[in-house]
Protein backbone atom coordinates (compact mmCIF):
# COMPACT_ATOMS: atom_id res chain seq x y z
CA UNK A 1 0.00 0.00 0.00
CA UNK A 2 1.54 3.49 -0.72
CA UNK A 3 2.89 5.74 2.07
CA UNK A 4 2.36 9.38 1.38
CA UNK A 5 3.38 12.18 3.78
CA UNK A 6 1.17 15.11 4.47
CA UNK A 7 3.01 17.34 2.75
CA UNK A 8 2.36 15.12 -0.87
CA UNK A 9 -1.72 15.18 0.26
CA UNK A 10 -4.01 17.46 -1.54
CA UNK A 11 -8.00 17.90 0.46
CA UNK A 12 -10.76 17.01 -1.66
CA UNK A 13 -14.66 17.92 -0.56
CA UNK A 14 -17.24 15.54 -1.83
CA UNK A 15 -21.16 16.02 -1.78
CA UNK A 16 -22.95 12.49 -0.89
CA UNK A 17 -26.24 11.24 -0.82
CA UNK A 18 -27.35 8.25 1.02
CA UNK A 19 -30.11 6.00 1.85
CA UNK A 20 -29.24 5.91 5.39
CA UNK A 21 -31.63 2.51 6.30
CA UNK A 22 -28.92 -0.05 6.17
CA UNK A 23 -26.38 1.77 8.05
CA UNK A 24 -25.66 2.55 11.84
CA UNK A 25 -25.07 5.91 10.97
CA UNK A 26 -22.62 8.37 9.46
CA UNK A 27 -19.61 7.70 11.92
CA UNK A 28 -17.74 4.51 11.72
CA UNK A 29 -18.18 1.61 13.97
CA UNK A 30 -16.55 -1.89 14.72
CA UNK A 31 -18.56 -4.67 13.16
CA UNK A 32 -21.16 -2.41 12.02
CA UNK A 33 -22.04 -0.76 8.53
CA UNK A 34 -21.48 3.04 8.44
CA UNK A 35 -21.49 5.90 5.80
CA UNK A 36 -17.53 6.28 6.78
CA UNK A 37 -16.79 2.79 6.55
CA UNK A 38 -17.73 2.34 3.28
CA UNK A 39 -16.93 5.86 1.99
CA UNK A 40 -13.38 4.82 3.43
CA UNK A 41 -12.97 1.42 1.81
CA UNK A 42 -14.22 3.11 -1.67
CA UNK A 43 -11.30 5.23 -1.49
CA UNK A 44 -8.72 2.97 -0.70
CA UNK A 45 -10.18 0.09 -3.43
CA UNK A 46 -10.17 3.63 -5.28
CA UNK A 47 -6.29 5.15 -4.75
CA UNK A 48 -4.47 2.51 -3.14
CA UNK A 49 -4.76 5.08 0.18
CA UNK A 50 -5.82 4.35 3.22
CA UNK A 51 -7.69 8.09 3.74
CA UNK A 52 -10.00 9.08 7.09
CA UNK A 53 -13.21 10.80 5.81
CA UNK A 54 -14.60 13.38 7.97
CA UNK A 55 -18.01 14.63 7.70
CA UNK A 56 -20.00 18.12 8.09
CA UNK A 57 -22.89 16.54 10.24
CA UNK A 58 -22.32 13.08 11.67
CA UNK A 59 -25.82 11.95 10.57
CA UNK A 60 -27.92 8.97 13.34
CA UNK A 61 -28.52 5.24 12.52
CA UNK A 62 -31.26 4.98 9.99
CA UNK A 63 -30.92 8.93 8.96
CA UNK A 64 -30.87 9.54 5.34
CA UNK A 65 -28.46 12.35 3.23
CA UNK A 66 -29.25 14.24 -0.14
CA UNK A 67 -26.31 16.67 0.40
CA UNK A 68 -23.37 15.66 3.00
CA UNK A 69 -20.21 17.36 2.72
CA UNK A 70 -17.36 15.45 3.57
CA UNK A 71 -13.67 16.41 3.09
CA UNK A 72 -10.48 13.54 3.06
CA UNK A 73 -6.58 14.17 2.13
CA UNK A 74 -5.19 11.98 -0.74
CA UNK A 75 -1.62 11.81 -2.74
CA UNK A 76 -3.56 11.19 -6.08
CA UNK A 77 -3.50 12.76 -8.85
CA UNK A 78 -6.97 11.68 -10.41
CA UNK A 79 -8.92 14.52 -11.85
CA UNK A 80 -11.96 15.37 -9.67
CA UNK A 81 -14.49 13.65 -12.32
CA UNK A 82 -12.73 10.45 -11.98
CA UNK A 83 -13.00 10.38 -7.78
CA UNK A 84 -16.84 10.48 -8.52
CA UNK A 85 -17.12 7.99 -11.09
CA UNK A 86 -14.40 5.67 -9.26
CA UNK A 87 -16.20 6.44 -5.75
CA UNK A 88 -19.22 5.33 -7.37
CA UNK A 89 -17.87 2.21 -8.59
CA UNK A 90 -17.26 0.93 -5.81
CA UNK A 91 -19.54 1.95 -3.57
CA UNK A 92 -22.88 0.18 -2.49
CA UNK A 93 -26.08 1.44 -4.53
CA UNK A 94 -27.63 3.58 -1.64
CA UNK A 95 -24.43 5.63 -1.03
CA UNK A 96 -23.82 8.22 -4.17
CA UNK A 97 -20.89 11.00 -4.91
CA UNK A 98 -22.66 13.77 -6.16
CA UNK A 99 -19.88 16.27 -6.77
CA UNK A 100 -16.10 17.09 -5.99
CA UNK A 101 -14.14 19.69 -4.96
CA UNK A 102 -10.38 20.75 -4.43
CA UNK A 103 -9.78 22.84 -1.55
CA UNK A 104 -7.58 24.62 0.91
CA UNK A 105 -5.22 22.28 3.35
CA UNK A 106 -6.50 24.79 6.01
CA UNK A 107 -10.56 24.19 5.09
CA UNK A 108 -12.59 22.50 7.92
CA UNK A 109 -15.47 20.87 6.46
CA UNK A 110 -17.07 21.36 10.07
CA UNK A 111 -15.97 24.42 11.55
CA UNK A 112 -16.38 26.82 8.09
CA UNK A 113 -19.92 25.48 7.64
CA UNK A 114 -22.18 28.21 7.74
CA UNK A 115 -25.18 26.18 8.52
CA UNK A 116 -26.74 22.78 7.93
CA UNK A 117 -30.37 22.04 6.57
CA UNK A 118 -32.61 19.20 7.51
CA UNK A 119 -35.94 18.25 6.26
CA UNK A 120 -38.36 15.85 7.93
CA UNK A 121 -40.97 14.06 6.34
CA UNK A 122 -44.01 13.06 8.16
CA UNK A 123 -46.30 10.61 6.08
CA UNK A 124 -49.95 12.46 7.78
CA UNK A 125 -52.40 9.79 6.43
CA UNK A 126 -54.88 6.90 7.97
CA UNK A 127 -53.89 4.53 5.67
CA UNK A 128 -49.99 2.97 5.52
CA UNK A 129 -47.68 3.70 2.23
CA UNK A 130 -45.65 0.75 1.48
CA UNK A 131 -43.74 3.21 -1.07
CA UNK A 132 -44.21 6.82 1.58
CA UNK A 133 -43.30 4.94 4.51
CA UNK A 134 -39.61 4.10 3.63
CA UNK A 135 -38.25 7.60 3.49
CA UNK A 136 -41.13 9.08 6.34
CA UNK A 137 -42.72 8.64 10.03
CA UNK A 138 -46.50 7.78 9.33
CA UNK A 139 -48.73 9.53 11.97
CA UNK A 140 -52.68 8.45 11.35
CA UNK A 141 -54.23 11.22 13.19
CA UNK A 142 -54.55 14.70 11.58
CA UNK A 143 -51.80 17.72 12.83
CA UNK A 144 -52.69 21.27 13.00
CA UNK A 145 -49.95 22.75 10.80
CA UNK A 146 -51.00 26.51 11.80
CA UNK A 147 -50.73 25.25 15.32
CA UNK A 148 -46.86 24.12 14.96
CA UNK A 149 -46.04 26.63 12.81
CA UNK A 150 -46.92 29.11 15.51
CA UNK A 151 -44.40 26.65 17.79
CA UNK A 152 -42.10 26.92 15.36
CA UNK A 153 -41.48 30.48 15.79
CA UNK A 154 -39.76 30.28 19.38
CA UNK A 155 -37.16 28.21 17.81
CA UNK A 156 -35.86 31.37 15.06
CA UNK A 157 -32.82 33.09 16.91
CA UNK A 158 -30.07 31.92 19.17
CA UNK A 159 -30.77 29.70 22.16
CA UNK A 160 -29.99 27.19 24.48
CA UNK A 161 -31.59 24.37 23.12
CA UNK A 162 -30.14 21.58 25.89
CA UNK A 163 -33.78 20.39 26.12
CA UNK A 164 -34.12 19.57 22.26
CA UNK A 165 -30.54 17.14 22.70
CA UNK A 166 -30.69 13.21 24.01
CA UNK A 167 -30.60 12.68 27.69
CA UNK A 168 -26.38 12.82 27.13
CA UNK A 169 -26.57 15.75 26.15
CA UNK A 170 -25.52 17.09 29.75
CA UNK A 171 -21.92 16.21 28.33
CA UNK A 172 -22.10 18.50 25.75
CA UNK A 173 -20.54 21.53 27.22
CA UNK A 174 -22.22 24.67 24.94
CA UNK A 175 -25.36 24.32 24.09
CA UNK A 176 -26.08 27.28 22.45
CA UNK A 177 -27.50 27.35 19.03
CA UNK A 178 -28.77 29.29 16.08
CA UNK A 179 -31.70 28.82 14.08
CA UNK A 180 -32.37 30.78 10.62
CA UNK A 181 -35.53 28.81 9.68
CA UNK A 182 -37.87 26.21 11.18
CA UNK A 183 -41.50 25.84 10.23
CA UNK A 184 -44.18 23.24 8.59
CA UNK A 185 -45.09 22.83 5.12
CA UNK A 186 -48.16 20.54 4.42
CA UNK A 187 -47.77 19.09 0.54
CA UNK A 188 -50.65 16.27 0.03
CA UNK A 189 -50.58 13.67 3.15
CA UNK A 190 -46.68 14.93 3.00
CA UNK A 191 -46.10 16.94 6.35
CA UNK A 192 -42.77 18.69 5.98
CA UNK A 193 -40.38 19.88 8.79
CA UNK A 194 -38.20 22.18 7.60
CA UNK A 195 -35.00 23.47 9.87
CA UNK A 196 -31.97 25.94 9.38
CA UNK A 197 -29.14 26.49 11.84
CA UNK A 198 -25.69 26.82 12.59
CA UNK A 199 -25.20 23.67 14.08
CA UNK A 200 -27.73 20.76 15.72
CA UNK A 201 -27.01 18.73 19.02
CA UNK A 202 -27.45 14.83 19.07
CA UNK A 203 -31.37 14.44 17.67
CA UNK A 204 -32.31 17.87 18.48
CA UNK A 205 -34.39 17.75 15.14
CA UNK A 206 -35.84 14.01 15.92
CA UNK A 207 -36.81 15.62 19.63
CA UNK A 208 -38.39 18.69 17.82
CA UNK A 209 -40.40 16.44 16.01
CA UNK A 210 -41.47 14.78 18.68
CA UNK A 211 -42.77 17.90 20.35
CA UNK A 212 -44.30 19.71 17.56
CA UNK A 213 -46.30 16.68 16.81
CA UNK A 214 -47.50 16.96 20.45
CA UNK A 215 -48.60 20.51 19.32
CA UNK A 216 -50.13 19.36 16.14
CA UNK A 217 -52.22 16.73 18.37
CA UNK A 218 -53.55 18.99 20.44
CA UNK A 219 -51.59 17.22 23.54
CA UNK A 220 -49.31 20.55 24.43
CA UNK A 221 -50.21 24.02 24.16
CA UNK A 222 -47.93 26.77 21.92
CA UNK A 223 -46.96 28.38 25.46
CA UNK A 224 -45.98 24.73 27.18
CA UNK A 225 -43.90 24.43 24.01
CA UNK A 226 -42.03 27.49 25.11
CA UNK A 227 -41.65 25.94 28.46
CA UNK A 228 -39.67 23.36 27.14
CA UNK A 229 -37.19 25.67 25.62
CA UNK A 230 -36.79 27.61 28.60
CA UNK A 231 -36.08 24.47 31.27
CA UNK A 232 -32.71 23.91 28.94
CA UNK A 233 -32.47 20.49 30.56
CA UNK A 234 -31.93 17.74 28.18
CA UNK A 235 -34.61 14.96 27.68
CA UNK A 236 -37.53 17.22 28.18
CA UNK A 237 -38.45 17.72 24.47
CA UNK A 238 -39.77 14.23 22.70
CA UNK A 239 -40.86 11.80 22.16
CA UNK A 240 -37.79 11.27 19.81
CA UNK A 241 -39.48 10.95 16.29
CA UNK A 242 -37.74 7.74 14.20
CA UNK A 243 -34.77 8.19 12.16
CA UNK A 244 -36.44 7.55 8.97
CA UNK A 245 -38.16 10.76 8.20
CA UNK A 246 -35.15 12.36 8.59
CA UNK A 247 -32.79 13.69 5.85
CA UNK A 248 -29.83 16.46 5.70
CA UNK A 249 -30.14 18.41 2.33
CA UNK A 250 -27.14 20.71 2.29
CA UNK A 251 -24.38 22.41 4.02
CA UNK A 252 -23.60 25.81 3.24
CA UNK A 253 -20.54 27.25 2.80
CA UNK A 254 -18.85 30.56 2.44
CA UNK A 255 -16.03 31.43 -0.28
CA UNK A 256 -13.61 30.79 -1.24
CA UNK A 257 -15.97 28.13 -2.90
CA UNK A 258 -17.68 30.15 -4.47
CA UNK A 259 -21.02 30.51 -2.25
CA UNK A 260 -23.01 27.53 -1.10
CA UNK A 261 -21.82 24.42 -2.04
């Protein structure tokens, strides 16, 4: 296997999508099938390298991608079109290389992201969807959109959102975040979740979920939602809504790449 010194490495950004079902999330794992794993074993099959791929948002088991940014260091020479048909050899069929990039030694595909963007797809229907149900959380009973949207609004700004994160979330030390959009889109029996923000603690947007659907039930009131954000202590917000409505659409990105990648 070739040895190549840092100095020899170039960074190269790729844009993924995945079918997260199959896979115990983003991050790799011993024994287990990961995002990383195979995006790592692509790349070696690929350049002869042995290359760590690190990722913008460390998606959850079962959470699906249409535009994860993730940034490795290589000694090859292959033009960029070539690392996405080659990466796409090998990989499995539910794991895709959309685009590639060259970039700076010094770019952090985590800390320059501007913000990330999640959808989450609620199938709102009394009736199951063989087809809907693969790629969305079916809830039989009927939501009031206006009602959540008017929850959604005490998410928009910077906050401590410790009550939105898992129950180990009291490890995280700054839990402080921003939020540029969140709000409800009804499309058909499609019930949309739509949320903007700097950064996300582990399943804050599966534990949003969880608590606007409350709302949407009639189960909490717009003002007990509130409530939740201001006891900032984690596991209050929930139930945690299952991974497979979830998908991350894109990571934005300042220049020098030219705008949002």
């Amino acid at each position: 296997m070739e040895v190549v010194s840092l100095a020899q490495t170039t960074k190269i950004l790729l844009v993924m999508e995945y079918d997260g079902t199959g896979y115990h999330g983003f991050q790799w794992q011993t024994g287990l099938p990961s995002i990383q794993g195979e995006a790592e074993e692509a790349l070696k099959r690929l350049t002869g390298e042995s290359s760590r791929v690190i990722a913008a948002s460390r998606t959850d088991a079962g959470v699906h991608a249409r535009g994860q940014v993730v940034s490795f260091r290589t000694g090859s020479s292959l033009p960029l079109h070539t690392f996405i048909s080659g990466l796409n050899y090998y990989l499995p069929r539910d794991i895709a290389v959309k685009a590639a990039y060259r970039v700076g030694n010094s770019f952090d595909v985590r800390r320059d992201a501007l913000s990330r963007e999640y959808s989450y797809y609620i199938l709102n229907s009394s009736t199951r969807s063989p087809m809907g149900e693969a790629f969305s959380y079916l809830v039989a009973s009927p939501l009031d959109i206006e009602a959540m949207n008017r929850a959604c609004q005490a998410l928009i700004g910077e906050h401590d959102f410790a009550s939105f994160a898992s129950c180990d979330g009291a490890r995280i030390r700054n839990t402080v975040r921003r939020v540029f959009r969140a709000e409800i889109e009804r499309d058909g029996e499609s019930v949309i979740f739509n949320m903007v923000a700097n950064s996300f603690l582990p399943h804050q947007v599966r534990n949003t979920v969880g608590a606007l659907i409350r709302v949407g039930f009639g189960k909490m009131s717009v003002d007990e939602f509130h409530s939740i954000i201001e006891a900032k202590k984690p596991g209050v917000a929930g139930p945690t809504a299952p991974a497979c409505g979830l998908r991350l659409n894109r990571v934005n990105y300042p220049s020098p790449l030219g705008g949002e990648v």
